[in-house]
C-alpha atoms as a PDB file:
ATOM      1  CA  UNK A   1      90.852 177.449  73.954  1.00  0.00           C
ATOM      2  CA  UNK A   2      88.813 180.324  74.788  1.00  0.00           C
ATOM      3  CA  UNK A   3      89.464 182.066  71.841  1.00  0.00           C
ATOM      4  CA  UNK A   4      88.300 179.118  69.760  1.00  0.00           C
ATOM      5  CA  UNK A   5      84.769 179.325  71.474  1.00  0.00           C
ATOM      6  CA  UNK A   6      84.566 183.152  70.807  1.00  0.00           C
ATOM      7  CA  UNK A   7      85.353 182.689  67.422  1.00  0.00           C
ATOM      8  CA  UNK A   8      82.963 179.768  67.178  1.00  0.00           C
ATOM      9  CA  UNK A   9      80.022 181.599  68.797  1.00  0.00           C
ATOM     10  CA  UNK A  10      80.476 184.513  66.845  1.00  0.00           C
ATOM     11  CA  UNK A  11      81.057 183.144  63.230  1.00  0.00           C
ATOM     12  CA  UNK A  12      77.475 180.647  64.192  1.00  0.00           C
ATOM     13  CA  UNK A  13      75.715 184.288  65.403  1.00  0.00           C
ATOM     14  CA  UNK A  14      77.071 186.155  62.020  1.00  0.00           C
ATOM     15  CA  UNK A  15      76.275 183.129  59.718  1.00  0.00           C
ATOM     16  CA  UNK A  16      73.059 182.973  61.514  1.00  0.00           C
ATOM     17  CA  UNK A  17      72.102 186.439  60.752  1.00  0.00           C
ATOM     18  CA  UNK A  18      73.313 186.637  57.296  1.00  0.00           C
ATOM     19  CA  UNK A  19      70.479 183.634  56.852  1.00  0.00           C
ATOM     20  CA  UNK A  20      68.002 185.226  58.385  1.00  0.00           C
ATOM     21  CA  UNK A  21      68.783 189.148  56.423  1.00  0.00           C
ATOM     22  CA  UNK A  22      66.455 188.872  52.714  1.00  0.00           C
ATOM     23  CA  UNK A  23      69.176 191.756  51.410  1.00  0.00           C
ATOM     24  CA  UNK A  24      71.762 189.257  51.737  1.00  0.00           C
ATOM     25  CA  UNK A  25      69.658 186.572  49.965  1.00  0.00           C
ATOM     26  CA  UNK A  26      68.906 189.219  47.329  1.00  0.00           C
ATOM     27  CA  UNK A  27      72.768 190.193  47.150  1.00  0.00           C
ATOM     28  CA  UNK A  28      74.017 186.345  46.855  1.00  0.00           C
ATOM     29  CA  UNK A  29      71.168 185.813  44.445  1.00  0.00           C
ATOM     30  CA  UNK A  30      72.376 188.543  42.096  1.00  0.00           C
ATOM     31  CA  UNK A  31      75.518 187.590  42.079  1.00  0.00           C
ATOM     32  CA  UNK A  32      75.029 184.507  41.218  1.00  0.00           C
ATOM     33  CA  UNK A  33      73.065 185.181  38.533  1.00  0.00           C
ATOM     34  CA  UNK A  34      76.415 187.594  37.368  1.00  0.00           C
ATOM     35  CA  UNK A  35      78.473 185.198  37.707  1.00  0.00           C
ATOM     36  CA  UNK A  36      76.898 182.616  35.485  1.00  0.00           C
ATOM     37  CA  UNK A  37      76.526 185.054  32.632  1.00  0.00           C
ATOM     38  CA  UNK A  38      80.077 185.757  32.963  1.00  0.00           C
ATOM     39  CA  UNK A  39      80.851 182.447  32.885  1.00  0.00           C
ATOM     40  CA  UNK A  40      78.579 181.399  29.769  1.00  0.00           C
ATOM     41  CA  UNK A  41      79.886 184.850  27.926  1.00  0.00           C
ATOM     42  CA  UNK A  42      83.263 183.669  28.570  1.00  0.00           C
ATOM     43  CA  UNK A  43      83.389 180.309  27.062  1.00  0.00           C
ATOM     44  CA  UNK A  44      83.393 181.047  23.639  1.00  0.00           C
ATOM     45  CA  UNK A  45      86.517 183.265  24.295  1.00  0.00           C
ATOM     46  CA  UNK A  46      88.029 180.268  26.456  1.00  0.00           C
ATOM     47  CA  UNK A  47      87.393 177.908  23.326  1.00  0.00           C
ATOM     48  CA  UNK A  48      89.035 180.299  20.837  1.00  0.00           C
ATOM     49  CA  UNK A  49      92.146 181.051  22.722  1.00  0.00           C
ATOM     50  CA  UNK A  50      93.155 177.471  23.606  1.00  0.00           C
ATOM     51  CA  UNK A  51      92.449 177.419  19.570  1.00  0.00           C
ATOM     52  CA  UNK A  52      95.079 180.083  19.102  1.00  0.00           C
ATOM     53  CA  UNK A  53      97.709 178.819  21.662  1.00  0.00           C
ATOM     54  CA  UNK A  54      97.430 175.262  20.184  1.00  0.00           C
ATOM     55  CA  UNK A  55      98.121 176.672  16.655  1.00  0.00           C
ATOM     56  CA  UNK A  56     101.198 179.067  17.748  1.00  0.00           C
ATOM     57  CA  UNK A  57     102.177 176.078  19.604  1.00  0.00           C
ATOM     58  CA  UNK A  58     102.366 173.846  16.830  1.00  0.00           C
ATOM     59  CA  UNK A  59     103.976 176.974  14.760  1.00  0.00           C
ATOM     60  CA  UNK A  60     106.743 177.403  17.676  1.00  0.00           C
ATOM     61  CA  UNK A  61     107.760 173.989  17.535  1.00  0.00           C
ATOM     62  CA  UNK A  62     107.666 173.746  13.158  1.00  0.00           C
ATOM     63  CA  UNK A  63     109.973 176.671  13.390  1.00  0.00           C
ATOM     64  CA  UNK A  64     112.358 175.752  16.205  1.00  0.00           C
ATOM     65  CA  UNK A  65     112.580 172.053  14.448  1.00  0.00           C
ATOM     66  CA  UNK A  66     113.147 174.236  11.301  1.00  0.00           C
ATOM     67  CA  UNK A  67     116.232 176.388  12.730  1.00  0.00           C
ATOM     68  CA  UNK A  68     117.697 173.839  14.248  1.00  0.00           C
ATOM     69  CA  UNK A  69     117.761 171.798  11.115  1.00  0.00           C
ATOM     70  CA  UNK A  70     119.067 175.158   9.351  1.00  0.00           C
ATOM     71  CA  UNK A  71     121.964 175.352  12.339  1.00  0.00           C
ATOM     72  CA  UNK A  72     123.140 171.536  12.184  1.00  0.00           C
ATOM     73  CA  UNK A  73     123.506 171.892   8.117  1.00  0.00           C
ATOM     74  CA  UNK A  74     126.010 175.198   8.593  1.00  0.00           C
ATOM     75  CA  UNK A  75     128.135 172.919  11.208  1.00  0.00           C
END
Protein backbone atom coordinates (compact mmCIF):
# COMPACT_ATOMS: atom_id res chain seq x y z
CA UNK A 1 0.00 0.00 0.00
CA UNK A 2 2.70 2.31 0.69
CA UNK A 3 4.41 1.73 -2.29
CA UNK A 4 1.32 2.57 -4.31
CA UNK A 5 1.25 6.15 -2.70
CA UNK A 6 5.02 6.68 -3.48
CA UNK A 7 4.54 5.75 -6.83
CA UNK A 8 1.41 7.86 -7.05
CA UNK A 9 3.01 11.00 -5.57
CA UNK A 10 5.90 10.75 -7.59
CA UNK A 11 4.49 9.95 -11.15
CA UNK A 12 1.71 13.32 -10.21
CA UNK A 13 5.21 15.43 -9.15
CA UNK A 14 7.09 14.15 -12.55
CA UNK A 15 3.95 14.60 -14.79
CA UNK A 16 3.55 17.84 -13.07
CA UNK A 17 6.89 19.08 -13.96
CA UNK A 18 7.10 17.79 -17.39
CA UNK A 19 3.85 20.33 -17.82
CA UNK A 20 5.25 22.99 -16.40
CA UNK A 21 9.17 22.50 -18.46
CA UNK A 22 8.58 24.69 -22.22
CA UNK A 23 11.66 22.20 -23.54
CA UNK A 24 9.42 19.41 -23.06
CA UNK A 25 6.51 21.21 -24.81
CA UNK A 26 9.00 22.12 -27.54
CA UNK A 27 10.32 18.36 -27.65
CA UNK A 28 6.59 16.76 -27.79
CA UNK A 29 5.74 19.48 -30.26
CA UNK A 30 8.50 18.45 -32.66
CA UNK A 31 7.84 15.24 -32.56
CA UNK A 32 4.70 15.42 -33.35
CA UNK A 33 5.12 17.36 -36.10
CA UNK A 34 7.79 14.21 -37.25
CA UNK A 35 5.60 11.95 -36.78
CA UNK A 36 2.83 13.22 -38.97
CA UNK A 37 5.14 13.73 -41.90
CA UNK A 38 6.17 10.27 -41.50
CA UNK A 39 2.94 9.20 -41.45
CA UNK A 40 1.61 11.27 -44.60
CA UNK A 41 5.11 10.23 -46.51
CA UNK A 42 4.26 6.78 -45.74
CA UNK A 43 0.89 6.31 -47.14
CA UNK A 44 1.53 6.27 -50.58
CA UNK A 45 4.04 3.38 -49.91
CA UNK A 46 1.25 1.67 -47.62
CA UNK A 47 -1.24 2.00 -50.69
CA UNK A 48 1.22 0.50 -53.21
CA UNK A 49 2.30 -2.47 -51.26
CA UNK A 50 -1.15 -3.77 -50.25
CA UNK A 51 -1.38 -3.19 -54.30
CA UNK A 52 1.50 -5.58 -54.77
CA UNK A 53 0.55 -8.24 -52.11
CA UNK A 54 -3.06 -8.32 -53.48
CA UNK A 55 -1.69 -8.99 -57.03
CA UNK A 56 1.00 -11.81 -55.93
CA UNK A 57 -1.83 -12.99 -53.96
CA UNK A 58 -4.11 -13.46 -56.66
CA UNK A 59 -0.91 -14.85 -58.78
CA UNK A 60 -0.15 -17.48 -55.80
CA UNK A 61 -3.46 -18.80 -55.82
CA UNK A 62 -3.83 -18.86 -60.19
CA UNK A 63 -0.71 -20.89 -59.98
CA UNK A 64 -1.33 -23.26 -57.08
CA UNK A 65 -5.04 -23.86 -58.71
CA UNK A 66 -2.90 -24.32 -61.91
CA UNK A 67 -0.44 -27.16 -60.46
CA UNK A 68 -2.81 -28.80 -58.83
CA UNK A 69 -4.92 -29.14 -61.90
CA UNK A 70 -1.50 -30.19 -63.73
CA UNK A 71 -0.97 -32.97 -60.67
CA UNK A 72 -4.66 -34.49 -60.68
CA UNK A 73 -4.39 -34.94 -64.74
CA UNK A 74 -0.86 -37.12 -64.30
CA UNK A 75 -2.86 -39.37 -61.56
Amino acid sequence: MFSKLVNFWVNKAVTESLLNSPKFHQFAAKTHHHVNNISKNAAPMISESTNRAAIFAKAFKETVIKESEALSKKK
